[in-house]
C-alpha atoms as a PDB file:
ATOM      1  CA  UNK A   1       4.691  44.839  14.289  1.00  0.00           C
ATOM      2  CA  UNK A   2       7.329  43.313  12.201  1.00  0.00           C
ATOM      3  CA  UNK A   3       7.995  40.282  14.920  1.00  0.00           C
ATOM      4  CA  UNK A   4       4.598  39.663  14.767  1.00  0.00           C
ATOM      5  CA  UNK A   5       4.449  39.164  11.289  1.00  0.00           C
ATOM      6  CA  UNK A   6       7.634  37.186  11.551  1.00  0.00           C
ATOM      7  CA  UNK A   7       5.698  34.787  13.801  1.00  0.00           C
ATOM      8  CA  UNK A   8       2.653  34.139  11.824  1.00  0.00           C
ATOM      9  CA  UNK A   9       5.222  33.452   8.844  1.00  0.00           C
ATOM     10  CA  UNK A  10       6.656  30.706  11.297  1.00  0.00           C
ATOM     11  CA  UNK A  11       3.346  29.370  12.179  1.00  0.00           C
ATOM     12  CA  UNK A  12       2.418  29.371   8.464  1.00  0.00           C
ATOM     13  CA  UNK A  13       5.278  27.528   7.643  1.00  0.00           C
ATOM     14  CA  UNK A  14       5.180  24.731  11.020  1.00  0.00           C
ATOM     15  CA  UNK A  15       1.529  24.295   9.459  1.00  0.00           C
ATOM     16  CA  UNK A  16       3.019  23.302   6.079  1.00  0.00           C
ATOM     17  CA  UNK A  17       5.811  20.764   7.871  1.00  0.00           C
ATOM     18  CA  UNK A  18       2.430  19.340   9.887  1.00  0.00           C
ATOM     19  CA  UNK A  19       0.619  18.652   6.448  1.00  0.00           C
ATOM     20  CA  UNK A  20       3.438  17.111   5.130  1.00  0.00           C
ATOM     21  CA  UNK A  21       3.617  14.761   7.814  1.00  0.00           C
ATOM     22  CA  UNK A  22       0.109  14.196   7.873  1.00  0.00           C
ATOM     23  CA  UNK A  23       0.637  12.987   4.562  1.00  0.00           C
ATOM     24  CA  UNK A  24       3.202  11.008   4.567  1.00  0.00           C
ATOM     25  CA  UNK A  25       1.747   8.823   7.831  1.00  0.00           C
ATOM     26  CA  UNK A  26      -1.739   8.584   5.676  1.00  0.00           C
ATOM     27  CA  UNK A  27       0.657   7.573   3.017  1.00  0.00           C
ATOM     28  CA  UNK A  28       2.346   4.830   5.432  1.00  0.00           C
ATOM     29  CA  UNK A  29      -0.416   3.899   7.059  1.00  0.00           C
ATOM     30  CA  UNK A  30      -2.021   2.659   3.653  1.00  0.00           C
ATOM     31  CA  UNK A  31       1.506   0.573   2.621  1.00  0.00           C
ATOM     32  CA  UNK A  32       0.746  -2.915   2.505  1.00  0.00           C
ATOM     33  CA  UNK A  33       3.677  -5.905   3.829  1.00  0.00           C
ATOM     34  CA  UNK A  34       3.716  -8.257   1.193  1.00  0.00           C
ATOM     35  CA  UNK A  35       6.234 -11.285   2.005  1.00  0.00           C
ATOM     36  CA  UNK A  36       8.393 -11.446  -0.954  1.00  0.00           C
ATOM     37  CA  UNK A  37       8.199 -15.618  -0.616  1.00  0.00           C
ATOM     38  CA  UNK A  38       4.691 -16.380  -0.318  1.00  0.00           C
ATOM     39  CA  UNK A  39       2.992 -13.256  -1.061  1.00  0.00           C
ATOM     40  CA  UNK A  40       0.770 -13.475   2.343  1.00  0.00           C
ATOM     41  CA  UNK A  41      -0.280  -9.962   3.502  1.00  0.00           C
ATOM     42  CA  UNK A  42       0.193  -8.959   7.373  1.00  0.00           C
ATOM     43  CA  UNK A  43      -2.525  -7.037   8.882  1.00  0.00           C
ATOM     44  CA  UNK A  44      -2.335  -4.545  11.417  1.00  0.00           C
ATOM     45  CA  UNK A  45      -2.231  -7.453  14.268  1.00  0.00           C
ATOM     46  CA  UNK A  46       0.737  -8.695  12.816  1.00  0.00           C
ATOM     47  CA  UNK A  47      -1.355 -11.925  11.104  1.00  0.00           C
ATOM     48  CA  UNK A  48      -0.280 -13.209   7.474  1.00  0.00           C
ATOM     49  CA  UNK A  49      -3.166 -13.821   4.943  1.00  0.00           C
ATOM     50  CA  UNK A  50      -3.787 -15.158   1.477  1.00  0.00           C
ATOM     51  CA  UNK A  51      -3.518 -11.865  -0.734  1.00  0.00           C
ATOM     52  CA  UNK A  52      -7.412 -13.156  -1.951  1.00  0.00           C
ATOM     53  CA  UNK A  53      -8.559 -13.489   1.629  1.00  0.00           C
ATOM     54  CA  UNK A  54      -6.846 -10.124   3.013  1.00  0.00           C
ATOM     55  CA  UNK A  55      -8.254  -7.970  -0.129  1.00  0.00           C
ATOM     56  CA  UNK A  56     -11.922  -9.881  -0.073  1.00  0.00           C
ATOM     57  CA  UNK A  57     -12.655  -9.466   3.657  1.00  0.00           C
ATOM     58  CA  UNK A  58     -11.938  -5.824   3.105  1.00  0.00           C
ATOM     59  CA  UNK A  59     -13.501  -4.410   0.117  1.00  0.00           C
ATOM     60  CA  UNK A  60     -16.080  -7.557  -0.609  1.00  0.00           C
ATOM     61  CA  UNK A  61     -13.891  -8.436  -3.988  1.00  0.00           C
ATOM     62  CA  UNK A  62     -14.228 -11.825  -5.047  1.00  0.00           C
ATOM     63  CA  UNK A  63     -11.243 -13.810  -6.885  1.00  0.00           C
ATOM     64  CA  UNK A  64     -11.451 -15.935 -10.405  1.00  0.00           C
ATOM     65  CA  UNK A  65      -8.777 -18.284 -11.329  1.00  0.00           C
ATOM     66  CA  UNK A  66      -7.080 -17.833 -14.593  1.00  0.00           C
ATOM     67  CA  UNK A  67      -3.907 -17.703 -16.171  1.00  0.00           C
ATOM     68  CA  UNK A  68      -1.491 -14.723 -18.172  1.00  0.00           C
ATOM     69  CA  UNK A  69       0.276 -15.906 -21.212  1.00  0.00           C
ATOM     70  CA  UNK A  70       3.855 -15.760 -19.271  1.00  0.00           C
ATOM     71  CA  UNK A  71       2.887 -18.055 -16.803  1.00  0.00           C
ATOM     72  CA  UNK A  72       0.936 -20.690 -19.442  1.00  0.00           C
ATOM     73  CA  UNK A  73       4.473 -20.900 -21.319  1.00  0.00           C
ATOM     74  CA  UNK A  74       6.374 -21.515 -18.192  1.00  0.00           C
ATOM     75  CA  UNK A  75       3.923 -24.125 -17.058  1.00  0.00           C
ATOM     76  CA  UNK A  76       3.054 -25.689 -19.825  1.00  0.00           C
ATOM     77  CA  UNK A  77       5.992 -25.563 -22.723  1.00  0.00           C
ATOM     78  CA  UNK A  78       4.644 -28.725 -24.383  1.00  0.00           C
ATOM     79  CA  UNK A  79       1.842 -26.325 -25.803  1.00  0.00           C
ATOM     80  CA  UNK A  80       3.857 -23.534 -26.813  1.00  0.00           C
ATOM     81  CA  UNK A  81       6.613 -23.510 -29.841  1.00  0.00           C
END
């Protein structure tokens, strides 16, 4: 009786070690390669796209152009004391 129990602790606990891993894939599987130059976006055929292109044709977001404060300065210093 007691190897019995013994052995549906071990399954108990390979079932754990399975749902970890399932998570961690789902986890990977979601990670997005950015390149650190251009900031293109590979998809899962190995082709690069605009970040705006990859994230539109996926969830139907559409991009506006503006610009943060940081960037304005850096750009344009003329305009900023």
């Amino acid at each position: 009786m007691e190897t019995r129990t013994k052995l549906i602790q071990k399954i108990q606990e390979l079932e754990k070690v399975i749902i970890e891993q399932e998570n961690e894939l789902e986890k990977i599987k979601q990670t997005l390669i950015i390149c650190a130059n251009c900031h293109n976006i590979r998809d899962k055929q190995n082709d690069w796209h605009p970040v705006a292109d990859f994230i539109n044709s996926r969830f139907k977001i559409n991009f506006s152009h503006g610009i943060c404060p940081k960037c304005a300065k850096k750009l344009y210093p003329d305009f900023y004391d």
